[in-house]
C-alpha atoms as a PDB file:
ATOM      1  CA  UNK A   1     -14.744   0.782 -25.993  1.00  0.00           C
ATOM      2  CA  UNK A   2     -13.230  -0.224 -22.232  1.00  0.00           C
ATOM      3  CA  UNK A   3     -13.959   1.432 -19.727  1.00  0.00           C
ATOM      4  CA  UNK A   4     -12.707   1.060 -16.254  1.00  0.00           C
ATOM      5  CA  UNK A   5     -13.894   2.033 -12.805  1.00  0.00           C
ATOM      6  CA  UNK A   6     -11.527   4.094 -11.056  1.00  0.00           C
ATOM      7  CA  UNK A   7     -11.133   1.428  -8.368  1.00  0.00           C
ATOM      8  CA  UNK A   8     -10.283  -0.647 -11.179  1.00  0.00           C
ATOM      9  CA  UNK A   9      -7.745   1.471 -12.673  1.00  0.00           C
ATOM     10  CA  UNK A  10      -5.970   1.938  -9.430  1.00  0.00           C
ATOM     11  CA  UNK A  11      -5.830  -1.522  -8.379  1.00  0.00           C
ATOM     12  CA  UNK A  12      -4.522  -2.319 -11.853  1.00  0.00           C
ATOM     13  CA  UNK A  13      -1.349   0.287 -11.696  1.00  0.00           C
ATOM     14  CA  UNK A  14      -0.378  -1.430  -8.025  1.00  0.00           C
ATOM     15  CA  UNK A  15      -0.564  -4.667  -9.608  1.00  0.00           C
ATOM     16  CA  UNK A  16       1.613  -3.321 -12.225  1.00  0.00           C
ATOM     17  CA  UNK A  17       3.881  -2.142  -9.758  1.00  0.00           C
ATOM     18  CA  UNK A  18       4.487  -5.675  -8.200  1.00  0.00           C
ATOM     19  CA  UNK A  19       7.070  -7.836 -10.166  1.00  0.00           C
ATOM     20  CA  UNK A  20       7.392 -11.495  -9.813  1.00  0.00           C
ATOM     21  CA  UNK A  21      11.414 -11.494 -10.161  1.00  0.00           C
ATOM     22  CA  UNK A  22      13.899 -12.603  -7.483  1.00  0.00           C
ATOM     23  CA  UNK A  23      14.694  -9.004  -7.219  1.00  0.00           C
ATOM     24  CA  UNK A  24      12.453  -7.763  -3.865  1.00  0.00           C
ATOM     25  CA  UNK A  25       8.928  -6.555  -4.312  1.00  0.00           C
ATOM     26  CA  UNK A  26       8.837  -2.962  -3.943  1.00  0.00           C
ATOM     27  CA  UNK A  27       6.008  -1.668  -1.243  1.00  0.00           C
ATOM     28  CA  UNK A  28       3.258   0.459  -2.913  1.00  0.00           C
ATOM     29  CA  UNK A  29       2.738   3.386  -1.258  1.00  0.00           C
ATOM     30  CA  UNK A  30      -0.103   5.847  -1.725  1.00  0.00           C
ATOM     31  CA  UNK A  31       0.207   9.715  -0.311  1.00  0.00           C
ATOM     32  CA  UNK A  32      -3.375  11.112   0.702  1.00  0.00           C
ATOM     33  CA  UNK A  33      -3.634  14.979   1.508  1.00  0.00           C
ATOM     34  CA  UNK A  34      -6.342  17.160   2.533  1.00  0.00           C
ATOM     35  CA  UNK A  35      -6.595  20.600   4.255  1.00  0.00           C
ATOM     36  CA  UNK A  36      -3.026  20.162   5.278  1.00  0.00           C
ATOM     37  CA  UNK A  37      -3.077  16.663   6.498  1.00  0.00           C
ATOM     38  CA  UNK A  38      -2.067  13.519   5.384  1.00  0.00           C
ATOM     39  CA  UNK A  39      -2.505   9.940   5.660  1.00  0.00           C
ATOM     40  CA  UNK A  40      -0.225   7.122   3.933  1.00  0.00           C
ATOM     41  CA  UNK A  41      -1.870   3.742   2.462  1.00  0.00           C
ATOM     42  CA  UNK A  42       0.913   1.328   1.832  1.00  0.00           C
ATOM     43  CA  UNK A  43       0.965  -2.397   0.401  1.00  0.00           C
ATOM     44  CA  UNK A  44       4.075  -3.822   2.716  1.00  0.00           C
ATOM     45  CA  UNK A  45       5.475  -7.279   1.654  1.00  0.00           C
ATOM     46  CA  UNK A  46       7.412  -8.992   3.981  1.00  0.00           C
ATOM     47  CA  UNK A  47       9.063 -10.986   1.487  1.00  0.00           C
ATOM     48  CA  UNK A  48      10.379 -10.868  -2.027  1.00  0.00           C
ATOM     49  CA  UNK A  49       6.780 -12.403  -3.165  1.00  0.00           C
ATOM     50  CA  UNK A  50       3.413 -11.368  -3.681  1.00  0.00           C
ATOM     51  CA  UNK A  51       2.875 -12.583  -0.469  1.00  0.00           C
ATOM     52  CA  UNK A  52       2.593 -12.480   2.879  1.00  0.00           C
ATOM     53  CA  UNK A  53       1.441  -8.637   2.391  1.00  0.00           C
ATOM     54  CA  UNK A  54      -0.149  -6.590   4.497  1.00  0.00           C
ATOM     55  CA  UNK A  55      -1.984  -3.033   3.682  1.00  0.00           C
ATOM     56  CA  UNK A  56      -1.089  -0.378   6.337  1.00  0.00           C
ATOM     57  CA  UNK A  57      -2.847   2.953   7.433  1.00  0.00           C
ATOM     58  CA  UNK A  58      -0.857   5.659   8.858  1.00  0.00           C
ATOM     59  CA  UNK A  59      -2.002   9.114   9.813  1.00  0.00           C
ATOM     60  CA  UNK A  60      -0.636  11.473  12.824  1.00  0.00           C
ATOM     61  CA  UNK A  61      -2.120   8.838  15.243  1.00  0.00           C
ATOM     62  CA  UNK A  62       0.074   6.138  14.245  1.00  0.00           C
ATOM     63  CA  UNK A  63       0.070   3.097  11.786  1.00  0.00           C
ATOM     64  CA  UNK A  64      -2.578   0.334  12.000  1.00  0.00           C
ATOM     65  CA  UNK A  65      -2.764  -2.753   9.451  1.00  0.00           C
ATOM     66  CA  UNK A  66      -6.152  -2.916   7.866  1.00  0.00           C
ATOM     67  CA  UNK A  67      -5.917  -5.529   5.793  1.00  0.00           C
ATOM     68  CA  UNK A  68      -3.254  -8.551   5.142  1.00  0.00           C
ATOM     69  CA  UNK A  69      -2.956 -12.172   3.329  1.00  0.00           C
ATOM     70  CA  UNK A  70      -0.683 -14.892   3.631  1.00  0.00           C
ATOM     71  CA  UNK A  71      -1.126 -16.347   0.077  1.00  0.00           C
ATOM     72  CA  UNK A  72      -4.137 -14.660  -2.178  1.00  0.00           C
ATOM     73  CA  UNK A  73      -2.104 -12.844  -4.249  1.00  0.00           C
ATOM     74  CA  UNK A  74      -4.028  -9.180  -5.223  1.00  0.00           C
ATOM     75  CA  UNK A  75      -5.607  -9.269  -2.367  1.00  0.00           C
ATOM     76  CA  UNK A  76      -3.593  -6.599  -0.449  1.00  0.00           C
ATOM     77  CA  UNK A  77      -3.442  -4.415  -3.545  1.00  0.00           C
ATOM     78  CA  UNK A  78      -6.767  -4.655  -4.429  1.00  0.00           C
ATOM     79  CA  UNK A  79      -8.167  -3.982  -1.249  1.00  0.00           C
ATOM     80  CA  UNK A  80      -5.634  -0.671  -1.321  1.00  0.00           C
ATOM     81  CA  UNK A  81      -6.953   0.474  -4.277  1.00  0.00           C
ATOM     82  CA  UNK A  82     -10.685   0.589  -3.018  1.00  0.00           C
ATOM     83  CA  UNK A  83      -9.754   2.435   0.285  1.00  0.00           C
ATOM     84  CA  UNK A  84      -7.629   4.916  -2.069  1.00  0.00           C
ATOM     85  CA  UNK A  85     -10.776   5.373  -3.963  1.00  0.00           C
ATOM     86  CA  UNK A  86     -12.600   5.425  -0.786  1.00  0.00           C
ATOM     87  CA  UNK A  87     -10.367   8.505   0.757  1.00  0.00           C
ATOM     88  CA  UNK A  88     -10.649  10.280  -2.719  1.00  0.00           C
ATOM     89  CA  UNK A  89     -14.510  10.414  -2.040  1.00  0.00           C
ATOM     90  CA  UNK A  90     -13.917  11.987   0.726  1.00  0.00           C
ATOM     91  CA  UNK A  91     -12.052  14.612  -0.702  1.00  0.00           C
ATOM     92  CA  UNK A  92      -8.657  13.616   0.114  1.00  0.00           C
ATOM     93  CA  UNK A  93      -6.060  13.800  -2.854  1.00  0.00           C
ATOM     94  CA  UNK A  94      -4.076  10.521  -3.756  1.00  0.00           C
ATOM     95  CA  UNK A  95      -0.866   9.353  -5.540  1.00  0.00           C
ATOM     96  CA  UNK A  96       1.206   6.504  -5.980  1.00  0.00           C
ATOM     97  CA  UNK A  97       4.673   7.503  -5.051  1.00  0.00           C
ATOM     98  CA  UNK A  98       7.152   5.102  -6.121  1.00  0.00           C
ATOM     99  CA  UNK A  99      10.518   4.638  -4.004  1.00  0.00           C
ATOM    100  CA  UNK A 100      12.625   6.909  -6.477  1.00  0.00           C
ATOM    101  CA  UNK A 101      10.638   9.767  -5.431  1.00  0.00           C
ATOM    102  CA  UNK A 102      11.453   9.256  -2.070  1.00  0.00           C
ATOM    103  CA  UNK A 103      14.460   9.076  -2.159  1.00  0.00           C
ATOM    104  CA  UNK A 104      14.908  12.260  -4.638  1.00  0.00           C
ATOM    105  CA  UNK A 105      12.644  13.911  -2.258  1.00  0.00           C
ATOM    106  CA  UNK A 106      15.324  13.472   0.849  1.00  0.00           C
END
């Protein structure tokens, strides 16, 4: 039997996410809540490949970018996926919302 980390897993699902096609990559974005805040983790690609990417952080102070790479492709997801994982160790509640949901959610 396989068993995966949870780190694991949710690097896996934001590598499913990305698509090598000519059609644009969509960002992966992660909603984190907690006591009534919340904090957005987001894999941004500034192009319609894997890479450049960068992985932003925003909460009410503003965005930063923690991480980014200008070709090592799973590099931006992966290191998404641990600080998810990181932030749901702190308590905080995560989920992958895809861009559908935003929009529905307008």
């Amino acid at each position: 039997m396989i068993s995966l980390n949870k780190t694991t897993l949710v690097a896996a699902c934001f590598i499913a996410g990305v698509s090598t096609s000519a059609v644009a990559i969509e960002n992966q974005k992660t909603m984190c809540t907690h006591g009534g805040q919340s904090r957005v983790i987001e894999v941004v690609y500034s192009t319609d490949n894997n890479v450049p990417c960068e992985v932003q952080y925003t909460k009410a102070e503003g965005t930063k970018t923690l991480w980014s790479a200008q070709n090592k492709v799973g590099y931006c997801e992966n290191k998404a996926a641990e600080f998810v994982a990181k932030q749901e160790g702190w308590g905080w509640s995560c989920e992958l919302v895809s861009a559908k949901e935003e929009t529905a959610a307008q």
